[in-house]
C-alpha atoms as a PDB file:
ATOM      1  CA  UNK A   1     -42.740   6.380 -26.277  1.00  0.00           C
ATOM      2  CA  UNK A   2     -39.479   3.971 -26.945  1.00  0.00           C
ATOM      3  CA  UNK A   3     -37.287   7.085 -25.343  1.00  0.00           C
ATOM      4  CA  UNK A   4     -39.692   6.759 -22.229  1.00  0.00           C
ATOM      5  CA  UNK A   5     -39.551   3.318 -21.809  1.00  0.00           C
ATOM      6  CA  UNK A   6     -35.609   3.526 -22.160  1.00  0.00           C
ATOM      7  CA  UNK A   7     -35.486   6.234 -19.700  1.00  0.00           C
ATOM      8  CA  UNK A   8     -37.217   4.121 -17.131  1.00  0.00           C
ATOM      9  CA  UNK A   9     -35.471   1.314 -17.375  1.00  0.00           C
ATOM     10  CA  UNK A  10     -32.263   3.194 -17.015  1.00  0.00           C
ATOM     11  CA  UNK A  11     -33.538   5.177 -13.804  1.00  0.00           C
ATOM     12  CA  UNK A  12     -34.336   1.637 -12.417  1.00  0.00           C
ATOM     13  CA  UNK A  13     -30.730   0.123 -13.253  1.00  0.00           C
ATOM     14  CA  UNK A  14     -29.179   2.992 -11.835  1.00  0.00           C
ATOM     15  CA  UNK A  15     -31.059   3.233  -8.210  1.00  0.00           C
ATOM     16  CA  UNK A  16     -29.603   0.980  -5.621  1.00  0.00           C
ATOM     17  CA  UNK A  17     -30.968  -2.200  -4.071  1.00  0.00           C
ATOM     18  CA  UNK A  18     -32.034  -0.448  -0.966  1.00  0.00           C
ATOM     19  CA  UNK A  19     -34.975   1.655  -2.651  1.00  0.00           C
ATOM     20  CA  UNK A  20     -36.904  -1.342  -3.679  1.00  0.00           C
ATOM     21  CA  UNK A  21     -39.236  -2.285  -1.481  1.00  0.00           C
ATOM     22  CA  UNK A  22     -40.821   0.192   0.043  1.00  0.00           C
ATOM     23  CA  UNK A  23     -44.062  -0.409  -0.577  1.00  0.00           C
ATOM     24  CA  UNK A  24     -46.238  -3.338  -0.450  1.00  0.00           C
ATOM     25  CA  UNK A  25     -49.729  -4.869   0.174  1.00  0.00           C
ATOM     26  CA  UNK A  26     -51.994  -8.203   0.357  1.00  0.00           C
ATOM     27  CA  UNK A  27     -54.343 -10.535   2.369  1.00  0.00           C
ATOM     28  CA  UNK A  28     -53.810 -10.932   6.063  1.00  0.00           C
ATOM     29  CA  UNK A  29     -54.598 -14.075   7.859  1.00  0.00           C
ATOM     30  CA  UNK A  30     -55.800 -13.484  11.452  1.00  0.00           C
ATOM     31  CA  UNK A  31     -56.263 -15.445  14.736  1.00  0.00           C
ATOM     32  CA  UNK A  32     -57.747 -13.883  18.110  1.00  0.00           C
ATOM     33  CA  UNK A  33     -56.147 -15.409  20.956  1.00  0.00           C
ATOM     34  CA  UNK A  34     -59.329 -15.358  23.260  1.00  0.00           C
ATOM     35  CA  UNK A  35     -62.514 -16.639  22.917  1.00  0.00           C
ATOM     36  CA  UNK A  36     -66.045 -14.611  24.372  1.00  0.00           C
ATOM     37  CA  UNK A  37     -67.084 -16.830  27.311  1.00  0.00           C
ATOM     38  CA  UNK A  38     -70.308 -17.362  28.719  1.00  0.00           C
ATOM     39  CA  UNK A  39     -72.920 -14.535  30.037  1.00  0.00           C
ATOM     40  CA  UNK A  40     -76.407 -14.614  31.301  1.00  0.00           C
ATOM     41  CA  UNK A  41     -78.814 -11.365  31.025  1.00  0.00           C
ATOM     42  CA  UNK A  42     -82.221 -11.491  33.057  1.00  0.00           C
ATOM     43  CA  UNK A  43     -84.875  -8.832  33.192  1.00  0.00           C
ATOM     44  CA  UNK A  44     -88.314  -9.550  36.031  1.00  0.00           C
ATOM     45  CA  UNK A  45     -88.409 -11.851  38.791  1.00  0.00           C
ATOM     46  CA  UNK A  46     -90.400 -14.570  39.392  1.00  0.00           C
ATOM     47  CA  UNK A  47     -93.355 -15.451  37.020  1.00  0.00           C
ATOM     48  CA  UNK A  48     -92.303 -12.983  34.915  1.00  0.00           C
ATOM     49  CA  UNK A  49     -88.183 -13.322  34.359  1.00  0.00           C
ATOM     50  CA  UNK A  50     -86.875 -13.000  31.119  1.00  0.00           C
ATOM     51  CA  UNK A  51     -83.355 -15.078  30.853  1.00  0.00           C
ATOM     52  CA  UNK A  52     -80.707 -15.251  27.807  1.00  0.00           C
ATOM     53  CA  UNK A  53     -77.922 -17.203  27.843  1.00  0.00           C
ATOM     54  CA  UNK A  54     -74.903 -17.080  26.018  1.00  0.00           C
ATOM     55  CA  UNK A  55     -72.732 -19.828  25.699  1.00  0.00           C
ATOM     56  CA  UNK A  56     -68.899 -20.061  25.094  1.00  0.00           C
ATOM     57  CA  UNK A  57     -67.478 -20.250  21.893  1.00  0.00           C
ATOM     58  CA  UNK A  58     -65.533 -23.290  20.860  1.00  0.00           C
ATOM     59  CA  UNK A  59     -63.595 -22.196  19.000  1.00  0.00           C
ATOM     60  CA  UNK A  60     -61.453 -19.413  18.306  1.00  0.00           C
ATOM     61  CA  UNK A  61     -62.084 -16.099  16.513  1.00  0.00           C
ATOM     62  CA  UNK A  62     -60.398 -15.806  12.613  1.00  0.00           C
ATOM     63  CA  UNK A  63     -60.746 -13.678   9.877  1.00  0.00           C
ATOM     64  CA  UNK A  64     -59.171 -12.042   7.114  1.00  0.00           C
ATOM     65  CA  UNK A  65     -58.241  -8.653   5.894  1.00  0.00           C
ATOM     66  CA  UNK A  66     -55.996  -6.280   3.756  1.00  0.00           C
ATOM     67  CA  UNK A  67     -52.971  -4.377   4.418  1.00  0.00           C
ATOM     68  CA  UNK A  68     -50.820  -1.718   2.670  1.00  0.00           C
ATOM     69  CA  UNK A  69     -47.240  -0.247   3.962  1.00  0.00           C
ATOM     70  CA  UNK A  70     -44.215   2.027   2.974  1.00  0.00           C
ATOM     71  CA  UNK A  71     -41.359   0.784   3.784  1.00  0.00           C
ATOM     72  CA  UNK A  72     -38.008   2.961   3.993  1.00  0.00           C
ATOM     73  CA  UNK A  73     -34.367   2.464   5.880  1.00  0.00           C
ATOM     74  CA  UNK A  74     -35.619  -0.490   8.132  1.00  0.00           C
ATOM     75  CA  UNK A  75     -39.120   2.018   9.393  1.00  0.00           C
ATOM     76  CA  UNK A  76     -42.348   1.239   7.869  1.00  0.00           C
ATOM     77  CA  UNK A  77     -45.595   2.628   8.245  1.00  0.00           C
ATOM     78  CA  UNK A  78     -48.712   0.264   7.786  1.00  0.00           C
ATOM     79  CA  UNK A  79     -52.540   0.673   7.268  1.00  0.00           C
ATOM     80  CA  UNK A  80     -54.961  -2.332   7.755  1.00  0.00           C
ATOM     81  CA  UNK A  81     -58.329  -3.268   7.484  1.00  0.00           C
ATOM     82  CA  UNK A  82     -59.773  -6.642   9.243  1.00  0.00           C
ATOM     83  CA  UNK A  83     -63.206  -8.563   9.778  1.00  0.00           C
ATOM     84  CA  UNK A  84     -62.759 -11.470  12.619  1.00  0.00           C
ATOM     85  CA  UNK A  85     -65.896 -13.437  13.700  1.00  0.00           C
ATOM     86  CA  UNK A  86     -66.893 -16.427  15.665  1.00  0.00           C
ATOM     87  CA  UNK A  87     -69.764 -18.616  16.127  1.00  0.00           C
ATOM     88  CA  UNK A  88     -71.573 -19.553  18.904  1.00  0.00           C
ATOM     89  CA  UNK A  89     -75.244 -20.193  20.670  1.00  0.00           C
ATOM     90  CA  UNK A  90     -77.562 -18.752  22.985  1.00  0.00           C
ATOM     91  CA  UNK A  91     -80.581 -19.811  24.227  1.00  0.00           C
ATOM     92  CA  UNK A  92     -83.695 -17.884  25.775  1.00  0.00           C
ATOM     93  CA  UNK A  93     -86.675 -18.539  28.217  1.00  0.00           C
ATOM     94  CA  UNK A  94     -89.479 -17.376  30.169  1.00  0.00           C
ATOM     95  CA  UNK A  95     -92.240 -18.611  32.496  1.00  0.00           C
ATOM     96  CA  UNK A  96     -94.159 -20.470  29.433  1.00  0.00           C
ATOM     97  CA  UNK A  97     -91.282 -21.463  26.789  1.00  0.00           C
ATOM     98  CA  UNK A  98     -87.658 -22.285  26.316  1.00  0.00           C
ATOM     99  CA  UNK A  99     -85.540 -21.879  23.128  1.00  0.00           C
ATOM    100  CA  UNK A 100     -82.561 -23.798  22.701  1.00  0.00           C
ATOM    101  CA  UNK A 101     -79.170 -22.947  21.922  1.00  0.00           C
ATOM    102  CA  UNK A 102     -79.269 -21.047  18.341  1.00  0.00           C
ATOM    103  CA  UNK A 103     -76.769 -20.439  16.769  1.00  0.00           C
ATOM    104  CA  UNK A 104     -75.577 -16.695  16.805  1.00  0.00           C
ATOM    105  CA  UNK A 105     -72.199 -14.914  15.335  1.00  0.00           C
ATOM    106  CA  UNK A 106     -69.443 -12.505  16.921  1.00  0.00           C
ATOM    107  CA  UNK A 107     -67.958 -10.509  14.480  1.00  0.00           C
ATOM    108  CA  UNK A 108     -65.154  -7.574  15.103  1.00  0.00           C
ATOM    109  CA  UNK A 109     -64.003  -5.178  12.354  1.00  0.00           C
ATOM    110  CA  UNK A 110     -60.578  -3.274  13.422  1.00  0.00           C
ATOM    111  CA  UNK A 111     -58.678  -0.659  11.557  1.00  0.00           C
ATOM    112  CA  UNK A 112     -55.915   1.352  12.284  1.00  0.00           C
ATOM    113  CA  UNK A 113     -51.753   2.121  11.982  1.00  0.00           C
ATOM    114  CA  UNK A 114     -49.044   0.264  12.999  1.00  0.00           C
ATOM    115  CA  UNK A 115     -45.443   1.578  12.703  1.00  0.00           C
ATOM    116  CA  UNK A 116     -42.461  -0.833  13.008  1.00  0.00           C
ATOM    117  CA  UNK A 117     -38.910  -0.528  13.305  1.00  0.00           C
ATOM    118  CA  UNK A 118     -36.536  -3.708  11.625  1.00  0.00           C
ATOM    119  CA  UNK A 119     -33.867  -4.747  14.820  1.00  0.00           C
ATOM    120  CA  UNK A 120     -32.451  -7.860  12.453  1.00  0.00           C
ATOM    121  CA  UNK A 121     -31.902  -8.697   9.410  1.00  0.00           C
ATOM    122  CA  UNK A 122     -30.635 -12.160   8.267  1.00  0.00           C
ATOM    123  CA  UNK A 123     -30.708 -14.306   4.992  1.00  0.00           C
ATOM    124  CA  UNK A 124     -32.347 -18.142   5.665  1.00  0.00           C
ATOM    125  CA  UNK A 125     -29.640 -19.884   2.642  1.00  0.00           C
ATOM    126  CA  UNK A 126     -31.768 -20.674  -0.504  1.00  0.00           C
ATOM    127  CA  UNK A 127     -35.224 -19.415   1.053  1.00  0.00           C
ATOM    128  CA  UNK A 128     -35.846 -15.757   1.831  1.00  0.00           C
ATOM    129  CA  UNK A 129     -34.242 -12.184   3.505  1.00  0.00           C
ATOM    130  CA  UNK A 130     -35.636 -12.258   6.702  1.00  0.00           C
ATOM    131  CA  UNK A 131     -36.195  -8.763   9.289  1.00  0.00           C
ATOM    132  CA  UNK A 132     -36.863  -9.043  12.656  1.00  0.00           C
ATOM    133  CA  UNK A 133     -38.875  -6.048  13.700  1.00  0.00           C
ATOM    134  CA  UNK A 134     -41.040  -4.727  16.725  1.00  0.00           C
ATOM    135  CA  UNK A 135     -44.343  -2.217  16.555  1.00  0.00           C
ATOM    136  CA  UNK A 136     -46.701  -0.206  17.996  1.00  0.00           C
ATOM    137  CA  UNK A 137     -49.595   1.664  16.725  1.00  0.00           C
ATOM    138  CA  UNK A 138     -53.431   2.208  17.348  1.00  0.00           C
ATOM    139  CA  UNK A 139     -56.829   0.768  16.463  1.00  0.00           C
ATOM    140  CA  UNK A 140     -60.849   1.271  15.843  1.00  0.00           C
ATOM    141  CA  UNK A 141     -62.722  -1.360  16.659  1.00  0.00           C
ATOM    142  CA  UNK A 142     -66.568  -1.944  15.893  1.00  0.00           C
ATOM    143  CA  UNK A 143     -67.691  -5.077  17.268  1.00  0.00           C
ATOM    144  CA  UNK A 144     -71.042  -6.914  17.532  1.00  0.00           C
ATOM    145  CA  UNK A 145     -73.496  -6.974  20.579  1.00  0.00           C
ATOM    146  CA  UNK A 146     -74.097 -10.136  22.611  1.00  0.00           C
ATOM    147  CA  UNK A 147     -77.953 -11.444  22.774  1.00  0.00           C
ATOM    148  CA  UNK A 148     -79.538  -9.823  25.454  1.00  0.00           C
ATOM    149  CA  UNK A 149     -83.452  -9.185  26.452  1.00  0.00           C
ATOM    150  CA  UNK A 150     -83.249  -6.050  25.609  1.00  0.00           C
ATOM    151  CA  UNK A 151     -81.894  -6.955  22.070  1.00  0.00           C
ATOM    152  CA  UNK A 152     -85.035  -9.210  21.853  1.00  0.00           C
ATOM    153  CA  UNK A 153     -87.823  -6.719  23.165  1.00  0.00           C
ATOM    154  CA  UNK A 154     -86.587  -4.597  20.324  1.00  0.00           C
ATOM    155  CA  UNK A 155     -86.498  -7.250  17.389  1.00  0.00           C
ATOM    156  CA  UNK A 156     -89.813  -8.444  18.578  1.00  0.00           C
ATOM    157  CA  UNK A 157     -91.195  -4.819  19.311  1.00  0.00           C
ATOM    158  CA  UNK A 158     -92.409  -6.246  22.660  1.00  0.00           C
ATOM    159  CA  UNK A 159     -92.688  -4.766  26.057  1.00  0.00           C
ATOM    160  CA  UNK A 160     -92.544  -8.029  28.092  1.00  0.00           C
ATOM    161  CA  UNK A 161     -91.196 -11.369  27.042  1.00  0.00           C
ATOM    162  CA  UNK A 162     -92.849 -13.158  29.565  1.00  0.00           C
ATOM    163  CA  UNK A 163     -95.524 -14.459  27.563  1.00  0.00           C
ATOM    164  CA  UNK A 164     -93.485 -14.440  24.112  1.00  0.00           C
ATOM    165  CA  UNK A 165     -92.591 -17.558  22.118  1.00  0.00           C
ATOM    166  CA  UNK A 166     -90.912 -17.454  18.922  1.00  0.00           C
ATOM    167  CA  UNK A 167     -87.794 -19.198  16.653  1.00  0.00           C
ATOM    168  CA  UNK A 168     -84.491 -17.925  15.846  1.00  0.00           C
ATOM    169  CA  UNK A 169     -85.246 -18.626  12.241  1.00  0.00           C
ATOM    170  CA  UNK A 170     -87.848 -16.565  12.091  1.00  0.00           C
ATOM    171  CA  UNK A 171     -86.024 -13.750  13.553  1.00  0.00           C
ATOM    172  CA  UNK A 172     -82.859 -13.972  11.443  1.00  0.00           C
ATOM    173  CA  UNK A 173     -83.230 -10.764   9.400  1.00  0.00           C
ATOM    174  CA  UNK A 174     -84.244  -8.568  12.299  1.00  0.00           C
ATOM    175  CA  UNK A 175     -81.098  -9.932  14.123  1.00  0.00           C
ATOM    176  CA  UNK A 176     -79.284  -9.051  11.461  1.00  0.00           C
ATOM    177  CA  UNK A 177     -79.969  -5.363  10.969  1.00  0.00           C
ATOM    178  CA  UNK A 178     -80.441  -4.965  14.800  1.00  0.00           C
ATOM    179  CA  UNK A 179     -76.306  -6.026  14.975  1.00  0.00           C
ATOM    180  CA  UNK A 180     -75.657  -3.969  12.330  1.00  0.00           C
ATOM    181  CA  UNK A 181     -77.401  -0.620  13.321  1.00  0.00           C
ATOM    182  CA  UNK A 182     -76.147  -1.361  17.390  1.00  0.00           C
ATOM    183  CA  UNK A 183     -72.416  -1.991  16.749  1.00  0.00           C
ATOM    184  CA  UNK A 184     -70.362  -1.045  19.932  1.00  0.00           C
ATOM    185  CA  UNK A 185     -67.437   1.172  19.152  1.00  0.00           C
ATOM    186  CA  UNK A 186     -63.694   0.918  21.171  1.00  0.00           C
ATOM    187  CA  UNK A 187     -60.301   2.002  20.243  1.00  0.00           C
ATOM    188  CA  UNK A 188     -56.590   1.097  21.743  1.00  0.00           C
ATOM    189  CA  UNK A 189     -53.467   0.369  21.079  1.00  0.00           C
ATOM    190  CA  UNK A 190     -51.058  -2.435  20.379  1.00  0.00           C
ATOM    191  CA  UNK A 191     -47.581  -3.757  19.950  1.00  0.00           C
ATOM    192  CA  UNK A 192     -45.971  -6.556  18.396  1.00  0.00           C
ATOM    193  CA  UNK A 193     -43.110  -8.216  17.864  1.00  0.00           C
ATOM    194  CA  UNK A 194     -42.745  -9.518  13.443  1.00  0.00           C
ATOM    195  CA  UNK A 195     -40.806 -11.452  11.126  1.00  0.00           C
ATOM    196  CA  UNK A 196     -40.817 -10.830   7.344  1.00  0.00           C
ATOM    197  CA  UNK A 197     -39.495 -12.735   4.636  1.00  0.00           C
ATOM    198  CA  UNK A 198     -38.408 -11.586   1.180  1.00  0.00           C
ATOM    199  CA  UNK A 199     -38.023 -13.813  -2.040  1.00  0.00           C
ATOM    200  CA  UNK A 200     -38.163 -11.216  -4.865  1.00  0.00           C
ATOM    201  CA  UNK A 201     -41.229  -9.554  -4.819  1.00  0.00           C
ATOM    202  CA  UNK A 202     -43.040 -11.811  -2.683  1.00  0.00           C
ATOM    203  CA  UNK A 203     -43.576  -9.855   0.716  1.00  0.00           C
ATOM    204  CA  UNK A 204     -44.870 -12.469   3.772  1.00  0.00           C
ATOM    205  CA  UNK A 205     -45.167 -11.380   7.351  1.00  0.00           C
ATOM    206  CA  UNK A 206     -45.884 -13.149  10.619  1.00  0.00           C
ATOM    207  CA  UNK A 207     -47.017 -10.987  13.712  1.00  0.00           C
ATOM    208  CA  UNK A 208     -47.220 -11.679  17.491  1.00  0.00           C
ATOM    209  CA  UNK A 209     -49.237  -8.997  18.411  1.00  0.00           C
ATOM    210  CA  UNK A 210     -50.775  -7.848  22.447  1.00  0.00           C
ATOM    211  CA  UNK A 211     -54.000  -5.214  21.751  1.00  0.00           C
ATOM    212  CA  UNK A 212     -54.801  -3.025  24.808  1.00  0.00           C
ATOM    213  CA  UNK A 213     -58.483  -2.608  24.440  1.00  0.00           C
ATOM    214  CA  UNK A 214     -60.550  -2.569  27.065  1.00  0.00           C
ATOM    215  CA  UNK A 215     -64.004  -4.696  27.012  1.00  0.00           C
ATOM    216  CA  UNK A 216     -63.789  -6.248  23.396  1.00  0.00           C
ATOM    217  CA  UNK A 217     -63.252  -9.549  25.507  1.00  0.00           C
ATOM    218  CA  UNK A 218     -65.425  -9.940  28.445  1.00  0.00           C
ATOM    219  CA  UNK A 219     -64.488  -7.328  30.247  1.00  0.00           C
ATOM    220  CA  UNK A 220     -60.851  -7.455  29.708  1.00  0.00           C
ATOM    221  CA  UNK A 221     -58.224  -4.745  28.614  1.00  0.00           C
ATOM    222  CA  UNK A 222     -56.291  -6.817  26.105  1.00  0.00           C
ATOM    223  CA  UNK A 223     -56.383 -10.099  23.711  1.00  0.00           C
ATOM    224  CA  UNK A 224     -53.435 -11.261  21.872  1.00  0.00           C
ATOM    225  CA  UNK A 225     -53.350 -11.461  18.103  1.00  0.00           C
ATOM    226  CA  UNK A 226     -51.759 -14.074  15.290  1.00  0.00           C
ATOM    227  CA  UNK A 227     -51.625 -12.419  11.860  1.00  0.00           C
ATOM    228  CA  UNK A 228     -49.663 -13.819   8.924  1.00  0.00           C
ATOM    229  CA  UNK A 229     -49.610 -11.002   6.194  1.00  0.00           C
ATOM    230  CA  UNK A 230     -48.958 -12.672   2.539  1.00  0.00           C
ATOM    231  CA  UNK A 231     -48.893  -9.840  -0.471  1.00  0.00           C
ATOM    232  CA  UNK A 232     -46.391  -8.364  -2.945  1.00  0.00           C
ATOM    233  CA  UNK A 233     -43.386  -5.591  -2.259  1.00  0.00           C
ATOM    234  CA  UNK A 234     -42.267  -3.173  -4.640  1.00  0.00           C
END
């Protein structure tokens, strides 16, 4: 066991600076650049209109996630996994009652590759090694459905809404399994422009990044992203 130790400490004395490194992982810190605005859905006419209302959210969309990457002559490959959610209200009515803004919750789950090439590299004095680098990769998205009638006929097993009346803490459970069995699936791409700093082992990255995906926003193709990446490189 001593001769096995000895060995491995000799094989790491004897590789060169440039193969540590390359690989790494941690927490990622994430901000959505766009917020959902707001929608109206209406089903009937007249006496018998159905009408939800969702309302913009105030504030940005963050989250959180986890990342891994190998890391080899200034290319790196890197897998992540990331949950970024939002709150905000709705409100519904018919011909006989009116519920008021509650509160409901956006969420978006995205995986997927990125692959990035270093185009700098420069030393901040006392602080860190720093990389400039640029990106592009893909990603799955699974994202939450607004309210809707619809989404209410089938929570409240109801036909017609005209005559319903009910609260949205009564219905919190159903809401929750109905988002969670009617996620809406989307995929794209992205690119991004990084910086990562270096102090030993400690690996941090902050990321730019434009997604191309089309309707995770209102109907647009693309949101931007903020992500800063804090974990450990070996």
């Amino acid at each position: 066991m001593q001769k096995f130790k000895i060995l491995i400490l000799s094989i790491l004395f004897i590789l060169p600076s440039t193969m540590f490194g390359i690989v790494g992982f941690g927490m990622n810190l994430i901000q959505d650049g766009t917020k959902l605005g707001g929608a109206v859905n209406e089903e009937g006419s007249g006496l018998s209109i159905a009408t939800v209302e969702s309302f913009k959210m105030e504030a940005l969309p963050a989250g959180f996630g986890f990342y891994g990457f190998i890391d080899l002559a200034g290319w790196a490959i890197e897998y992540e996994n990331n949950v970024v959610g939002q709150k905000f209200n709705f409100s519904f009515s018919n011909a006989l009652s009116t519920l008021e803004e509650a509160p409901f919750v956006w969420a978006r789950n995205s995986s997927g590759v990125t692959i990035k090439k270093n185009i700098a590299d420069f030393s901040i004095p006392l602080l860190a090694k720093t990389a400039l680098s640029v990106g592009v990769g893909f990603m799955s998205h699974s994202t939450t459905p607004r309210p809707s009638v619809s989404m209410l006929k089938d929570i409240l097993q109801a036909d017609d809404l005209t005559t319903v009346s009910f609260t949205a803490d009564g219905l919190e459970s159903q809401i929750v399994s109905y988002l969670e069995d009617n996620l809406e699936k989307s995929s794209g791409t992205h690119a991004q422009l990084g910086l990562r700093f270096k102090i030993l082992v400690v690996d941090a990255h902050l990321n730019f990044r434009y997604n191309i995906a089309e309707n995770l926003y209102d109907g647009s193709d693309g949101y931007m992203e903020t992500q800063l990446k804090l974990g450990m490189g070996f």
